[in-house]
Protein backbone atom coordinates (compact mmCIF):
# COMPACT_ATOMS: atom_id res chain seq x y z
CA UNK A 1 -16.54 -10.05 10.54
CA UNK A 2 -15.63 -10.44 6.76
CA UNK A 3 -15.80 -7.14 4.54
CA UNK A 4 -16.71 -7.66 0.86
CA UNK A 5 -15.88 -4.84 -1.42
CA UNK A 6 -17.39 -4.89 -4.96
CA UNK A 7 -15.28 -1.60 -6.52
CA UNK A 8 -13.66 -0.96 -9.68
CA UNK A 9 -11.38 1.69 -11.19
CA UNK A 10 -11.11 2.02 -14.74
CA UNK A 11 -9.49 4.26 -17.35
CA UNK A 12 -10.41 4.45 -20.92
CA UNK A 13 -11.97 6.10 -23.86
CA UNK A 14 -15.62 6.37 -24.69
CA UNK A 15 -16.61 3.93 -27.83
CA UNK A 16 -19.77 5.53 -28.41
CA UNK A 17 -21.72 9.07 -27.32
CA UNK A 18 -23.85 8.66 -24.11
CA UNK A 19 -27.62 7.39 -24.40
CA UNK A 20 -29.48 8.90 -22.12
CA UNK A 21 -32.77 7.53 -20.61
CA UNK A 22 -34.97 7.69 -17.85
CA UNK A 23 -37.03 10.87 -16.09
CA UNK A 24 -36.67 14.23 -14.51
CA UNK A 25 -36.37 12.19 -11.06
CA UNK A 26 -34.04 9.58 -11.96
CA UNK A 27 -32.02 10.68 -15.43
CA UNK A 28 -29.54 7.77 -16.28
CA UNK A 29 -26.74 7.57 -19.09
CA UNK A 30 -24.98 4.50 -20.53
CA UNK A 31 -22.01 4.26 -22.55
CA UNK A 32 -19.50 1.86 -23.55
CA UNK A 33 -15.55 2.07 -22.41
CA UNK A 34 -12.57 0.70 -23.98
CA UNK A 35 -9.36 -0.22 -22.00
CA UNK A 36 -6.44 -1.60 -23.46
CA UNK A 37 -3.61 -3.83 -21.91
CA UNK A 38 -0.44 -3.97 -23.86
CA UNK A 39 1.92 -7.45 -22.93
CA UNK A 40 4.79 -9.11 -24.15
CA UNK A 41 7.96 -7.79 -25.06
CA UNK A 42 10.29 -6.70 -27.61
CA UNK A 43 8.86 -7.46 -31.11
CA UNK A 44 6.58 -9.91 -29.57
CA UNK A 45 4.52 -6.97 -27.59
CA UNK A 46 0.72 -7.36 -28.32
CA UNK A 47 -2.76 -5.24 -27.39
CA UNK A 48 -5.84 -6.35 -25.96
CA UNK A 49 -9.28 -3.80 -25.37
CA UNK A 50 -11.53 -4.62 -23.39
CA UNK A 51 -15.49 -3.26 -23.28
CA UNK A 52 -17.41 -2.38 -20.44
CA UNK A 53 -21.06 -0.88 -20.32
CA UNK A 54 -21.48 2.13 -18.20
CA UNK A 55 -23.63 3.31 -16.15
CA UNK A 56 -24.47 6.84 -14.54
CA UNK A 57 -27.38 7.94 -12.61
CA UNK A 58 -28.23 11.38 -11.30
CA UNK A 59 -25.98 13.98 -11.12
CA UNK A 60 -22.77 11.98 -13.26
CA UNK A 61 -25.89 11.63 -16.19
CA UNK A 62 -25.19 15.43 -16.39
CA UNK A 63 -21.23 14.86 -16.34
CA UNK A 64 -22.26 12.72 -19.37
CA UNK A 65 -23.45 15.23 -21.38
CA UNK A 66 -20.28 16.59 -21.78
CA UNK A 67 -18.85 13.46 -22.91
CA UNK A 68 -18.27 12.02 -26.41
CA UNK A 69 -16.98 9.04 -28.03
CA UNK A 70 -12.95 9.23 -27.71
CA UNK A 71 -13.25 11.26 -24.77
CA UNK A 72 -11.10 10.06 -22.17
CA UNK A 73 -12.48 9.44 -18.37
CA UNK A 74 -11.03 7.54 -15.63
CA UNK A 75 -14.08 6.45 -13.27
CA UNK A 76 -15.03 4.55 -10.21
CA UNK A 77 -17.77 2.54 -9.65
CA UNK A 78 -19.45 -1.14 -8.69
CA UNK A 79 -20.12 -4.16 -10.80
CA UNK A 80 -23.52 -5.36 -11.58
CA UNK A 81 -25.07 -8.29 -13.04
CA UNK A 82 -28.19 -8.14 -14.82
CA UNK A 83 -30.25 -11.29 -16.41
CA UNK A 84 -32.61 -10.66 -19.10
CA UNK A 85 -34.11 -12.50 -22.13
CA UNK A 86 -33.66 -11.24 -25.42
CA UNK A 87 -36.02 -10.84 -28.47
CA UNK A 88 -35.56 -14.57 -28.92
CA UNK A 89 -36.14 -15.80 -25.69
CA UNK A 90 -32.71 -16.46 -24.98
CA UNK A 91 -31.24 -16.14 -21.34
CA UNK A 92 -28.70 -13.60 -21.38
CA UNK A 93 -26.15 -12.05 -18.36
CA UNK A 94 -24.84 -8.73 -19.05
CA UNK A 95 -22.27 -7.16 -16.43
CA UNK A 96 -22.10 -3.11 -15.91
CA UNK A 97 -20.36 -0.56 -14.20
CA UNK A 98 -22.11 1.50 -12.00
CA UNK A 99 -19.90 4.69 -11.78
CA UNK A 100 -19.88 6.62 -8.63
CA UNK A 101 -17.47 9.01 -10.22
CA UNK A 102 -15.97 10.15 -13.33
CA UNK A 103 -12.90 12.76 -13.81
CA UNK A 104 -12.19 14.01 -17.44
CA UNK A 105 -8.51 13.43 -18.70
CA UNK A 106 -9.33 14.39 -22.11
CA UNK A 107 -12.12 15.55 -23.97
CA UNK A 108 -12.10 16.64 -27.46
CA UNK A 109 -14.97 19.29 -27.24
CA UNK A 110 -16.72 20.22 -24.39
CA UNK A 111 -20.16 19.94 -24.92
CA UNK A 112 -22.64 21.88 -23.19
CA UNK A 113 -25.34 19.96 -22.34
């Protein structure tokens, strides 16, 4: 029997303060998460970031309204693909995390939300 696992772990800082959308039954946030990979070496070291869409549902969406852009999370989750067309009628895949979990490493304020 072949296993397929569809998990990802990610650390980075928040690029933008959590939307939140969605009803009193099923209350979902989105934000956007930057990594950044540094490579090379010596003076030839360079930085990449990377940008991921995030997604919480349930009880993380009220995790997320602590949150703010800068903040720093590390969080687990699952990718997801999701096809739509936009205002023009183009065809357009967008990939999200679906986070399971989130742990602060450092927020700036702590919002009460």
């Amino acid at each position: 029997m072949t296993h397929v696992t569809n998990q990802v772990t990610l650390i980075g800082n928040l690029g933008s303060d959590p939307k939140f959308f969605g009803n009193g039954e099923n209350p979902g946030a989105r934000f956007d998460l930057a990594t950044n990979e540094t490579f090379g070496s010596g003076d030839e070291r360079n930085q990449r970031t990377d940008w991921h869409r995030v997604i919480c549902w349930g009880g993380l969406t009220s995790s997320a309204k602590h949150l703010s852009k800068g903040d720093k999370v590390a969080l687990a989750g699952k990718l997801r693909s999701n096809d739509f067309e936009d205002e023009d009628g183009t065809k357009r895949r967008v990939i999200e995390v679906h986070a399971s979990s989130i742990e602060f490493i450092h927020v700036k304020s702590f919002r009460n939300g």
